[in-house]
PDB file of N, CA and C in Angstrom:
ATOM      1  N   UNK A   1      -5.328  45.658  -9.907  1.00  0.00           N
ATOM      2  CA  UNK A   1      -6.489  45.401  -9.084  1.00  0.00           C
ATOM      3  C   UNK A   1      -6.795  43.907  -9.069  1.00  0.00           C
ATOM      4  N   UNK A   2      -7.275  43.474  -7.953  1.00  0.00           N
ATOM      5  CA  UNK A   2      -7.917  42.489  -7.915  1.00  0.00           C
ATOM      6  C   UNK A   2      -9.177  42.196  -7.472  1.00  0.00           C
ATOM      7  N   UNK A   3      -9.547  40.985  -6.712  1.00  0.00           N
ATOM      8  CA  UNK A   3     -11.020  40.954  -6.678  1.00  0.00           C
ATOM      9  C   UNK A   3     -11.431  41.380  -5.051  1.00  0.00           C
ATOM     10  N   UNK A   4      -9.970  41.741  -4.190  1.00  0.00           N
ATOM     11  CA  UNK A   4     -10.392  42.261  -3.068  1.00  0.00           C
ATOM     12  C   UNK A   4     -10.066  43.592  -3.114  1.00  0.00           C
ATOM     13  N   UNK A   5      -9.864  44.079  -4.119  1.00  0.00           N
ATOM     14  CA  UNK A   5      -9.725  45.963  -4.827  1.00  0.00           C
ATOM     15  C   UNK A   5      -8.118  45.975  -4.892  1.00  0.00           C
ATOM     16  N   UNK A   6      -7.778  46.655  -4.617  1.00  0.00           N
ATOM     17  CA  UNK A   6      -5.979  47.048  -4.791  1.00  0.00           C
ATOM     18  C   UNK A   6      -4.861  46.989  -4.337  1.00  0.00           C
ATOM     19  N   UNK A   7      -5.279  46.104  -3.343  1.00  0.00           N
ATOM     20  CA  UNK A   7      -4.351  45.420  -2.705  1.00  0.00           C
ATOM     21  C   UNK A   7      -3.610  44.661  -3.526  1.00  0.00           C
ATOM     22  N   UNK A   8      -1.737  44.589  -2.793  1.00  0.00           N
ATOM     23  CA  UNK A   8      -1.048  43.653  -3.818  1.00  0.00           C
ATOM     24  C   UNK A   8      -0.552  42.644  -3.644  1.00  0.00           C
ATOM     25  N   UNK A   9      -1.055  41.758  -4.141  1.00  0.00           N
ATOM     26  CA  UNK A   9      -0.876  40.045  -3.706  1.00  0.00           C
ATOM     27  C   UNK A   9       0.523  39.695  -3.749  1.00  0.00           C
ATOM     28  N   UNK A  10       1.035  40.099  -4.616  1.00  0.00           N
ATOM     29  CA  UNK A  10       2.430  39.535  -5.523  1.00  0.00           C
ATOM     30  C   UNK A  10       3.018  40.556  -5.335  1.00  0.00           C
ATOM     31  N   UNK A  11       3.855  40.362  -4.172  1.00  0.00           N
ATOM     32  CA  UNK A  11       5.321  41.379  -3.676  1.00  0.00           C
ATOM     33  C   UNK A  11       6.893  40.984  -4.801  1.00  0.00           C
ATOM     34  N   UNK A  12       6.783  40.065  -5.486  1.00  0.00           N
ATOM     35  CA  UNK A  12       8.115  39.355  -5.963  1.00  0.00           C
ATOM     36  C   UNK A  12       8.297  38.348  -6.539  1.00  0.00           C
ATOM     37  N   UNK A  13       9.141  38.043  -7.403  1.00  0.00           N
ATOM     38  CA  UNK A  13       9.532  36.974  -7.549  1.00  0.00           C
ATOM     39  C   UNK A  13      10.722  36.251  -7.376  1.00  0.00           C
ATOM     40  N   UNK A  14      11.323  34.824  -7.934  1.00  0.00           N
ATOM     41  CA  UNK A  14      12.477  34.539  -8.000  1.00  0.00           C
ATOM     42  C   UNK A  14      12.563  32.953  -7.666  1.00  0.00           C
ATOM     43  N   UNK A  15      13.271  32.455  -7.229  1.00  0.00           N
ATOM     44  CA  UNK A  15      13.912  30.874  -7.100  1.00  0.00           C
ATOM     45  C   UNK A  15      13.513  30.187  -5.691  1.00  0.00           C
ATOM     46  N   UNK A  16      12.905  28.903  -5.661  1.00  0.00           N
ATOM     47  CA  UNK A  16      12.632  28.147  -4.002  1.00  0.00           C
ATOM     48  C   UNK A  16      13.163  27.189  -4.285  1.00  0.00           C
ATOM     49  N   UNK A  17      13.533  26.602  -3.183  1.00  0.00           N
ATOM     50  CA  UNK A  17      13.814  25.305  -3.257  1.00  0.00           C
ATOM     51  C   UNK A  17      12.855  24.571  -2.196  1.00  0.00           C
ATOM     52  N   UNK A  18      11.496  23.803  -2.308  1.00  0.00           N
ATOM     53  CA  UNK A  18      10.892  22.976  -1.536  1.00  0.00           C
ATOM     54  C   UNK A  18      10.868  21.742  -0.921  1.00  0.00           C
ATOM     55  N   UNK A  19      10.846  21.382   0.021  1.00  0.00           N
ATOM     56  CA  UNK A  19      10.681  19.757   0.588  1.00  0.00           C
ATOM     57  C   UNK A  19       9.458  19.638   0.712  1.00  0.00           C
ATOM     58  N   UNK A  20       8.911  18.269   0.257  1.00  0.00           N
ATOM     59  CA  UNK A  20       7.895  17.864   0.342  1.00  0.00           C
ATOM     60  C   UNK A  20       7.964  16.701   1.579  1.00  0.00           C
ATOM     61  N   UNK A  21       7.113  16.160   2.081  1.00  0.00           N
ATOM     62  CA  UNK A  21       7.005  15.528   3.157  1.00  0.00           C
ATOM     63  C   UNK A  21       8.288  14.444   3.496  1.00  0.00           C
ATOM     64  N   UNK A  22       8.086  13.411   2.235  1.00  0.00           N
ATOM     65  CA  UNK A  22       8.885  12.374   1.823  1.00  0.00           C
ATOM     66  C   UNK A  22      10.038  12.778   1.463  1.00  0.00           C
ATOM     67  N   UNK A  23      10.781  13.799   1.348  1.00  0.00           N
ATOM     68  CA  UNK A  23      12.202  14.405   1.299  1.00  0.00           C
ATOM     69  C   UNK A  23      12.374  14.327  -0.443  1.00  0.00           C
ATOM     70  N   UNK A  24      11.444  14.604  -0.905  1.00  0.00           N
ATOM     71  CA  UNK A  24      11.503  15.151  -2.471  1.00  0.00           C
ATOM     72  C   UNK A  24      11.704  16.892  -2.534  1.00  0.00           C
ATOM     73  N   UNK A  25      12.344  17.040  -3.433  1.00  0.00           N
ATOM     74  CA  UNK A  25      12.773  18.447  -3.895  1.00  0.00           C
ATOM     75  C   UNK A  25      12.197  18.894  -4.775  1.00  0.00           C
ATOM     76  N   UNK A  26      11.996  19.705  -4.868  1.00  0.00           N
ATOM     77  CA  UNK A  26      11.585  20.564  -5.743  1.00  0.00           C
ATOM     78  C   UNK A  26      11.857  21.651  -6.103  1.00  0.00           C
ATOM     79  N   UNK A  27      12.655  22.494  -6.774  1.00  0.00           N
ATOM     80  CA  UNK A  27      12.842  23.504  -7.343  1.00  0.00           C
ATOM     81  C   UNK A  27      11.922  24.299  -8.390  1.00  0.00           C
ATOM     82  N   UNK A  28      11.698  25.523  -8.080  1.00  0.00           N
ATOM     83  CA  UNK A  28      11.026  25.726  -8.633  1.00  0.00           C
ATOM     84  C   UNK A  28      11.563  27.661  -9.190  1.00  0.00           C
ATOM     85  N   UNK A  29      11.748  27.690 -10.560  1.00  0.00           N
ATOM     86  CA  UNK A  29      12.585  28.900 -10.988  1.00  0.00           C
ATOM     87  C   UNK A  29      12.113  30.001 -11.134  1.00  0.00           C
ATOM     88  N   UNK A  30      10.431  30.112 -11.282  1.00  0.00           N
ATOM     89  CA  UNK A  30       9.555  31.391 -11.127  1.00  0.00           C
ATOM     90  C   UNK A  30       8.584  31.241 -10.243  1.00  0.00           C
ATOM     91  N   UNK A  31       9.078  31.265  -9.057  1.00  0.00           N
ATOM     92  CA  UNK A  31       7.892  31.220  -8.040  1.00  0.00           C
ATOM     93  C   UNK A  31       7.673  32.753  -7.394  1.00  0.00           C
ATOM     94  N   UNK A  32       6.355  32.637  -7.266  1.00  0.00           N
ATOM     95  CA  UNK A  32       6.062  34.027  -6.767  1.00  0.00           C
ATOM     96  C   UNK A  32       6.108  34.483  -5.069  1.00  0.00           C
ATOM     97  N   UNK A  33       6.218  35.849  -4.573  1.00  0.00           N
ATOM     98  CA  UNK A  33       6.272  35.867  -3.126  1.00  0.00           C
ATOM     99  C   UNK A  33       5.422  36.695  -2.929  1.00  0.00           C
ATOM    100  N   UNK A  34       4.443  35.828  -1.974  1.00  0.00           N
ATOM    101  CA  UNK A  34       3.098  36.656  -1.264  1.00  0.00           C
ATOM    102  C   UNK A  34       3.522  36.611   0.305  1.00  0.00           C
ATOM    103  N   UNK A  35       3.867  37.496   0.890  1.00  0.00           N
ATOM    104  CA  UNK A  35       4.291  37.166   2.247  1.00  0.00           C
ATOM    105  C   UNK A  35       2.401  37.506   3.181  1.00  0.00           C
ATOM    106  N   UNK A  36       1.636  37.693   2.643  1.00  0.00           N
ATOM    107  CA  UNK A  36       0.104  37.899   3.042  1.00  0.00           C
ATOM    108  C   UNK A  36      -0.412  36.431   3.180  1.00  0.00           C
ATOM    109  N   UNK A  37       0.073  35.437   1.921  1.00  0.00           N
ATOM    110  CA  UNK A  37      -0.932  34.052   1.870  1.00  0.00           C
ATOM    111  C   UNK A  37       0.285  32.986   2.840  1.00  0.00           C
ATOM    112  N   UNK A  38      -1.208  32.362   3.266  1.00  0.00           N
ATOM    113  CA  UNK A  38      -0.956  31.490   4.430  1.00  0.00           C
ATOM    114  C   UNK A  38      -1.219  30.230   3.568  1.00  0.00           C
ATOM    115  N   UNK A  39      -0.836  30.375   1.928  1.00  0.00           N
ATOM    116  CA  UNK A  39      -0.776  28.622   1.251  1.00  0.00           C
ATOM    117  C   UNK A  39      -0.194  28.778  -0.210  1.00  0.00           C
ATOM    118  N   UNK A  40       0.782  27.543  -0.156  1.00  0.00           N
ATOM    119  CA  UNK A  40       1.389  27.501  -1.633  1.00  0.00           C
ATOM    120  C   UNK A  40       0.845  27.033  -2.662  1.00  0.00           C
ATOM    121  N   UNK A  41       0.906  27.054  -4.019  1.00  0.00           N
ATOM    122  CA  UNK A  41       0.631  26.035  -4.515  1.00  0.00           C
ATOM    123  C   UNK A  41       1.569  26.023  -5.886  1.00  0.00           C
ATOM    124  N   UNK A  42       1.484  24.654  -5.989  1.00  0.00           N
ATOM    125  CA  UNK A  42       2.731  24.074  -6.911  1.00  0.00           C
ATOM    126  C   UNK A  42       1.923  23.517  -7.727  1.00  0.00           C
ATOM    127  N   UNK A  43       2.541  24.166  -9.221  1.00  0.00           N
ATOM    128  CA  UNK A  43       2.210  23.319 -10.533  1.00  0.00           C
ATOM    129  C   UNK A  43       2.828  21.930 -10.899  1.00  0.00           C
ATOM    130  N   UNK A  44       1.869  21.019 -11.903  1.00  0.00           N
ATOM    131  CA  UNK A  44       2.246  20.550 -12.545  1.00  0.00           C
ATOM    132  C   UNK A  44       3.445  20.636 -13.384  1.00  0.00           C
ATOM    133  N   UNK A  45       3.325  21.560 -13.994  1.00  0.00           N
ATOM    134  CA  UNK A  45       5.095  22.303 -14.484  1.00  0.00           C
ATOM    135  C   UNK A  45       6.119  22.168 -13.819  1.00  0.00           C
ATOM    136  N   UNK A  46       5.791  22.648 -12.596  1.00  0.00           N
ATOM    137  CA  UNK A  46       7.315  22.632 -11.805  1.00  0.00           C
ATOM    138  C   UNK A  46       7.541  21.415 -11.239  1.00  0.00           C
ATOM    139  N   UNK A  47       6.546  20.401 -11.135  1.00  0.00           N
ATOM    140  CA  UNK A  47       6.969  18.920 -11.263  1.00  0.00           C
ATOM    141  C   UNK A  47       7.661  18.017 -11.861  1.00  0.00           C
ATOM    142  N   UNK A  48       7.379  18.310 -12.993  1.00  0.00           N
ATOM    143  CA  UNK A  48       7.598  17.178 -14.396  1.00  0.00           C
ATOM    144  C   UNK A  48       8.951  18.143 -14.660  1.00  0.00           C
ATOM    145  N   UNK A  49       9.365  19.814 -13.947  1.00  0.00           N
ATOM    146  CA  UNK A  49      10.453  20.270 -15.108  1.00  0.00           C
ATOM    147  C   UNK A  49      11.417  19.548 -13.673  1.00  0.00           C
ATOM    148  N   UNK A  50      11.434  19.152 -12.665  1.00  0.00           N
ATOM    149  CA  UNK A  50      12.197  18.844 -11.854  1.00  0.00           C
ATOM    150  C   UNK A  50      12.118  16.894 -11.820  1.00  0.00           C
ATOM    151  N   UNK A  51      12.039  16.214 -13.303  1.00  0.00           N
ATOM    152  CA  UNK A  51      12.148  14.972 -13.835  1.00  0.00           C
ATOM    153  C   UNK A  51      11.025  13.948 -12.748  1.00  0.00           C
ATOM    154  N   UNK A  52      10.065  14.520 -12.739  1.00  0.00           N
ATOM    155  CA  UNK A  52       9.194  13.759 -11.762  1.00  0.00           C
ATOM    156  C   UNK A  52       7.717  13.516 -12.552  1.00  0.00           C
ATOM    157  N   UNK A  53       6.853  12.075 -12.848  1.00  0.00           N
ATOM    158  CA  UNK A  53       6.029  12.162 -13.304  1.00  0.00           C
ATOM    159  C   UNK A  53       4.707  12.664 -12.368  1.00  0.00           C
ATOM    160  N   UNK A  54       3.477  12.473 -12.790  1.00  0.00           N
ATOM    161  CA  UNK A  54       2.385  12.777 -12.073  1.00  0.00           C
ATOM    162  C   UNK A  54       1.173  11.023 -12.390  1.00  0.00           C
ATOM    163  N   UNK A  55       0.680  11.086 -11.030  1.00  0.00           N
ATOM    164  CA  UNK A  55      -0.265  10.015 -11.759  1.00  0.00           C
ATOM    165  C   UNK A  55      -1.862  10.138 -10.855  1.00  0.00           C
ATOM    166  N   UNK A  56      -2.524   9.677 -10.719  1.00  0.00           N
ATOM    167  CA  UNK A  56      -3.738  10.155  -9.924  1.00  0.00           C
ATOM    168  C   UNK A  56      -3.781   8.565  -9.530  1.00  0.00           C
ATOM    169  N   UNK A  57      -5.015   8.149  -8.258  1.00  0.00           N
ATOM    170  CA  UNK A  57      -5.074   7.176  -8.100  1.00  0.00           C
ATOM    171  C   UNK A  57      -6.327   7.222  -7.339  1.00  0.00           C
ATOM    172  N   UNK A  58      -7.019   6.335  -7.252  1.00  0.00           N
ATOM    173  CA  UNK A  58      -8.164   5.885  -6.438  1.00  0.00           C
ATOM    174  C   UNK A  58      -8.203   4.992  -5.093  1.00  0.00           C
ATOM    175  N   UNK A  59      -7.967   4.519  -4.307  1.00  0.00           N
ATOM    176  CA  UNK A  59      -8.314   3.922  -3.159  1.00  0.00           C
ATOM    177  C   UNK A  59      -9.515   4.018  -2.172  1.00  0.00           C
ATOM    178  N   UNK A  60     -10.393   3.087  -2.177  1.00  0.00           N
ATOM    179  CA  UNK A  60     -11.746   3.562  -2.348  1.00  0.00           C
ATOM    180  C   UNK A  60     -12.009   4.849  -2.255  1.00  0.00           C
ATOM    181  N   UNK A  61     -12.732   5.743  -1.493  1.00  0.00           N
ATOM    182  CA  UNK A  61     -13.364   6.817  -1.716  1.00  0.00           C
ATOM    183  C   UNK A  61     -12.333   7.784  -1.904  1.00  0.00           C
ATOM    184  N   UNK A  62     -11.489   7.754  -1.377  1.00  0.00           N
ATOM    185  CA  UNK A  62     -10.185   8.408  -1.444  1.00  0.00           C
ATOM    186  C   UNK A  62      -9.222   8.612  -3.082  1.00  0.00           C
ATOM    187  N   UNK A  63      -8.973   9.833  -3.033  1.00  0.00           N
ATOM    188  CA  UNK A  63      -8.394  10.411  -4.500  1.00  0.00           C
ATOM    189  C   UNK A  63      -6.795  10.541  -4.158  1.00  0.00           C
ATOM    190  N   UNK A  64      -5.827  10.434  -4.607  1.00  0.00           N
ATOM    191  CA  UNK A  64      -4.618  11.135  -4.265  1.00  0.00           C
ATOM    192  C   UNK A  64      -3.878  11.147  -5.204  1.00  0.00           C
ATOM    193  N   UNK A  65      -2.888  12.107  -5.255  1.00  0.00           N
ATOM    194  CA  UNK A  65      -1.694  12.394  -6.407  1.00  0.00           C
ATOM    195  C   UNK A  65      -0.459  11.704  -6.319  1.00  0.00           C
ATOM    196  N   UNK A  66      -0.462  10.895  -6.752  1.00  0.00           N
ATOM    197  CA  UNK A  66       0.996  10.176  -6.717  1.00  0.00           C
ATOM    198  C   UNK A  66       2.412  10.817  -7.808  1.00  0.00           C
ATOM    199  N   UNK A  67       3.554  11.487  -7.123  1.00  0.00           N
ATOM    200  CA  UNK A  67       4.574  11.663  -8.136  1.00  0.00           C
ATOM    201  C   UNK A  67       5.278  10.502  -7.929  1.00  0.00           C
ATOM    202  N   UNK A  68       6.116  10.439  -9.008  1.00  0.00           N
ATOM    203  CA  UNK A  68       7.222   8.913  -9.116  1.00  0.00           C
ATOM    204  C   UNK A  68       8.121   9.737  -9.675  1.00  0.00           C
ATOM    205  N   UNK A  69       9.245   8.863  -9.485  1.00  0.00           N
ATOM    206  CA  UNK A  69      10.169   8.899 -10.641  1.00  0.00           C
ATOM    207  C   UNK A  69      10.553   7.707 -10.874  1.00  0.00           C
ATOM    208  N   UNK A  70      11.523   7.298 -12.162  1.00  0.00           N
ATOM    209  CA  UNK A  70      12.008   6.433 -12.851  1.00  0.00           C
ATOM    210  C   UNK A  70      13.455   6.005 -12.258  1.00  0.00           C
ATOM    211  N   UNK A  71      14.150   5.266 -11.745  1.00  0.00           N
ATOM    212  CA  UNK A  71      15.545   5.074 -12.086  1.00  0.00           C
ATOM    213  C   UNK A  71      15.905   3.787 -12.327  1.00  0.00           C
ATOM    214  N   UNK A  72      16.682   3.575 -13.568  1.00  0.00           N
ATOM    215  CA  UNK A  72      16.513   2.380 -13.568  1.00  0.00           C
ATOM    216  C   UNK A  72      15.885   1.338 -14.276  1.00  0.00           C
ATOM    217  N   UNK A  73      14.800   1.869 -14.968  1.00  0.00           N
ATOM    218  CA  UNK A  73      13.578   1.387 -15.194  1.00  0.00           C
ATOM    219  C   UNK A  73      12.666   0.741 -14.500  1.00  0.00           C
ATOM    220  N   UNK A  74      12.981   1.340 -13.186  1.00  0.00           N
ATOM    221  CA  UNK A  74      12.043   0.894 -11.989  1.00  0.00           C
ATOM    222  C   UNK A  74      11.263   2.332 -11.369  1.00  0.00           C
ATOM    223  N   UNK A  75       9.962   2.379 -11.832  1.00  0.00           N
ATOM    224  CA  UNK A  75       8.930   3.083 -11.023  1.00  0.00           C
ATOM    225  C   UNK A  75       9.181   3.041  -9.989  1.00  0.00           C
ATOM    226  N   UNK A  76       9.387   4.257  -9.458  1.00  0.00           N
ATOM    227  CA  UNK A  76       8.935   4.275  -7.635  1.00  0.00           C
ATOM    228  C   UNK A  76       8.283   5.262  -7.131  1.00  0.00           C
ATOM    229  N   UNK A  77       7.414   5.376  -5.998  1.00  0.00           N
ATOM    230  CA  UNK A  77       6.243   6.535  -5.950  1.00  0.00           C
ATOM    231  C   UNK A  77       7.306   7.120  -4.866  1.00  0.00           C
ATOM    232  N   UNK A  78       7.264   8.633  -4.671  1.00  0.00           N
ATOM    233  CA  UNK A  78       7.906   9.486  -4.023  1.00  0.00           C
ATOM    234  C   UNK A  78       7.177  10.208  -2.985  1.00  0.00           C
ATOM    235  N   UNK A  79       6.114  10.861  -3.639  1.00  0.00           N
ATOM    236  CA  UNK A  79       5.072  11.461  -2.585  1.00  0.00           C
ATOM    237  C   UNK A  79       3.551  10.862  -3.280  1.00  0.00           C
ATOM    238  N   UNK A  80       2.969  10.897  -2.191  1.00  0.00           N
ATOM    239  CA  UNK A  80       1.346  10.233  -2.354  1.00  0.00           C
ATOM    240  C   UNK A  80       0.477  11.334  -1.668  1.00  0.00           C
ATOM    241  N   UNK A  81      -0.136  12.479  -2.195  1.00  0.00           N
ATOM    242  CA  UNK A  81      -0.658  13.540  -2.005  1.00  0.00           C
ATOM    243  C   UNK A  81      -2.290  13.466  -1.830  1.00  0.00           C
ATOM    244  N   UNK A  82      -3.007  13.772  -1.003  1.00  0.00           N
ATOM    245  CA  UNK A  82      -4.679  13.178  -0.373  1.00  0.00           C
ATOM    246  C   UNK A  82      -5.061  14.796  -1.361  1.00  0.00           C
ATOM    247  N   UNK A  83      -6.399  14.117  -1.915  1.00  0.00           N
ATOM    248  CA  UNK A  83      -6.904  15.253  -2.284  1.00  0.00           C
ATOM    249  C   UNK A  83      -8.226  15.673  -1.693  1.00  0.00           C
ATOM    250  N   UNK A  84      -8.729  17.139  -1.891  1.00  0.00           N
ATOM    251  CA  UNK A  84      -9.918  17.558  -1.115  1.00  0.00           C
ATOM    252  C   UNK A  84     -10.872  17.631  -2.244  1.00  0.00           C
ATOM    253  N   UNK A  85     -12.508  17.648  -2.106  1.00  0.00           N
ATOM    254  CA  UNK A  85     -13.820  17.591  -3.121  1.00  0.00           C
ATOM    255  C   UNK A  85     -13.425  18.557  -4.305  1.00  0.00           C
ATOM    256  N   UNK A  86     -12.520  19.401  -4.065  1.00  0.00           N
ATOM    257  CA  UNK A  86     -12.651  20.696  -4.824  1.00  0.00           C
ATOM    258  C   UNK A  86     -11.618  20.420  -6.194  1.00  0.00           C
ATOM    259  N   UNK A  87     -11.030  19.102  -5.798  1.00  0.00           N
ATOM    260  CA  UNK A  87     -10.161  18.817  -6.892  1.00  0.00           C
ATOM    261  C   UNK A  87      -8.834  18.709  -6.822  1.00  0.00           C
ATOM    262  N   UNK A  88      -8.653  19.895  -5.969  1.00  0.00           N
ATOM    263  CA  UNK A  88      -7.046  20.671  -5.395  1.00  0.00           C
ATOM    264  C   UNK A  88      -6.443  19.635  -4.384  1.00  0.00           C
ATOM    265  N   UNK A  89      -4.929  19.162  -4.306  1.00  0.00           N
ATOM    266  CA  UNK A  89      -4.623  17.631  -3.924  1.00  0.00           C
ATOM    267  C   UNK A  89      -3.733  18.896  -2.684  1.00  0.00           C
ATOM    268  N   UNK A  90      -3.523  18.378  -1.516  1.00  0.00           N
ATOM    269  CA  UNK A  90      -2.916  18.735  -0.027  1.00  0.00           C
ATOM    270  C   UNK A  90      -1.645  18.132   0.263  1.00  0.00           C
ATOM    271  N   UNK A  91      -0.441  19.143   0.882  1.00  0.00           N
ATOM    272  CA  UNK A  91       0.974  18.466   1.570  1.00  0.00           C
ATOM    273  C   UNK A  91       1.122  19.611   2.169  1.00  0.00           C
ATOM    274  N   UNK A  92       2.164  19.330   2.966  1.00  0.00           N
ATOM    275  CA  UNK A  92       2.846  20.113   3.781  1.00  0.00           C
ATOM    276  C   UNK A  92       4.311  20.191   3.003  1.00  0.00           C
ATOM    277  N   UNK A  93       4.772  21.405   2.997  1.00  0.00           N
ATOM    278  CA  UNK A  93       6.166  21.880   2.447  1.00  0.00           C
ATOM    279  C   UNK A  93       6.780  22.615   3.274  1.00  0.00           C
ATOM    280  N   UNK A  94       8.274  22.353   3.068  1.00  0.00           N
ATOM    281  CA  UNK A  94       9.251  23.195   3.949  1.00  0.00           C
ATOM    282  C   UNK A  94      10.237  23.738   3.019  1.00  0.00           C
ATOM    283  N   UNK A  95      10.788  25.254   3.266  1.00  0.00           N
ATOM    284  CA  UNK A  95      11.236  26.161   2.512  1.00  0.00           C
ATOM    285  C   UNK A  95      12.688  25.381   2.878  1.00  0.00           C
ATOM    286  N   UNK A  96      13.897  24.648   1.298  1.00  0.00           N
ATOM    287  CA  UNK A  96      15.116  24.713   1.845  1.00  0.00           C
ATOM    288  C   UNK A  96      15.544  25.743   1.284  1.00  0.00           C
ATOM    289  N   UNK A  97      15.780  26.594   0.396  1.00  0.00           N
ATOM    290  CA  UNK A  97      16.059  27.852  -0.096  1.00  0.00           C
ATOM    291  C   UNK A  97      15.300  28.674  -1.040  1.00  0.00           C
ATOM    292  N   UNK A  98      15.462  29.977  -0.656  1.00  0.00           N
ATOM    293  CA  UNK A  98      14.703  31.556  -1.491  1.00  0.00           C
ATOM    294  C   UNK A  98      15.427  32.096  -1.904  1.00  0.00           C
ATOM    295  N   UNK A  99      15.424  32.770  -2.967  1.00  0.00           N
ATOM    296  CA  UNK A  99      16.238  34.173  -3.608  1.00  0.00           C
ATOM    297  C   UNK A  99      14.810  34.742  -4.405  1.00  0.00           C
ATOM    298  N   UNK A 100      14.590  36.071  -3.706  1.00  0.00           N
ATOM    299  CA  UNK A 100      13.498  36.280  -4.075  1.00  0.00           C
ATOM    300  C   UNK A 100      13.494  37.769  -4.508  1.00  0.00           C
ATOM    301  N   UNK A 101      13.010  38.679  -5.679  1.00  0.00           N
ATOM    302  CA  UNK A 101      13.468  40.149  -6.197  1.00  0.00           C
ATOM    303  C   UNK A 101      12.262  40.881  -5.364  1.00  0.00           C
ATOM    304  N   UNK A 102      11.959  41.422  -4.895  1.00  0.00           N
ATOM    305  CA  UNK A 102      10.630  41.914  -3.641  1.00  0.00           C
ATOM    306  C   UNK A 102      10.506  43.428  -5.264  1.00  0.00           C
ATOM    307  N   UNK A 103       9.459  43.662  -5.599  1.00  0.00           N
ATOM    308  CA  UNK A 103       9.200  45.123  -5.885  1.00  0.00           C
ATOM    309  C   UNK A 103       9.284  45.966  -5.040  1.00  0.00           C
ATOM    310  N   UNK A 104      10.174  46.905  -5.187  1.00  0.00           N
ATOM    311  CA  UNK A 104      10.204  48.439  -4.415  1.00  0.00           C
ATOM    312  C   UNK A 104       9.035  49.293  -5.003  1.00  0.00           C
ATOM    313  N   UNK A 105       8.148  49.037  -5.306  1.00  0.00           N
ATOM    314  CA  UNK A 105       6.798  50.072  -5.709  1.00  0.00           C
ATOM    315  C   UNK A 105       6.533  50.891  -4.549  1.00  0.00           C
TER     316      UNK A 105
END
């Protein structure tokens, strides 16, 4: 159950592979499949396990998530993510691959 009664959010799981705007990847090895929600969201975890740091940043009123990575010993920012009041930071993603186990319930 949940908080809209018994309906089931979580049809599946299994493996994505994501693009983020800036042509960063992301893999991600337990992602879940809601074919109902019209939004993803990606952990911290599946950031940092795909060698990418996290950093936050200010520009005046404006909040955003900056990932980097290292090569080299040269910082470089990869994606720069705008965030909304609620805390929760915004992108657009594109599916490059699924393998996903669907429950037969």
């Amino acid at each position: 159950k949940n908080v809209f009664g018994s309906t089931t959010i979580i049809e599946g799981s299994g493996r994505a592979i994501i693009l983020l705007p800036r042509g960063t990847k992301i893999e991600i090895i337990n992602a879940l499949y809601s074919p109902e929600s019209q939004r993803n969201l990606l952990s911290f975890k599946d950031i940092r396990q795909n060698g990418y740091h996290i950093e936050t940043l200010n520009e005046g009123n404006c909040e955003f998530l900056q990932i980097t990575s290292i090569a080299q010993g040269n910082k470089q920012i990869v994606e720069k993510l705008h965030a909304f009041f609620t805390g929760l930071y915004y992108t657009k993603i594109s599916s490059i691959g699924t393998h996903a186990i669907v429950n037969q319930n």
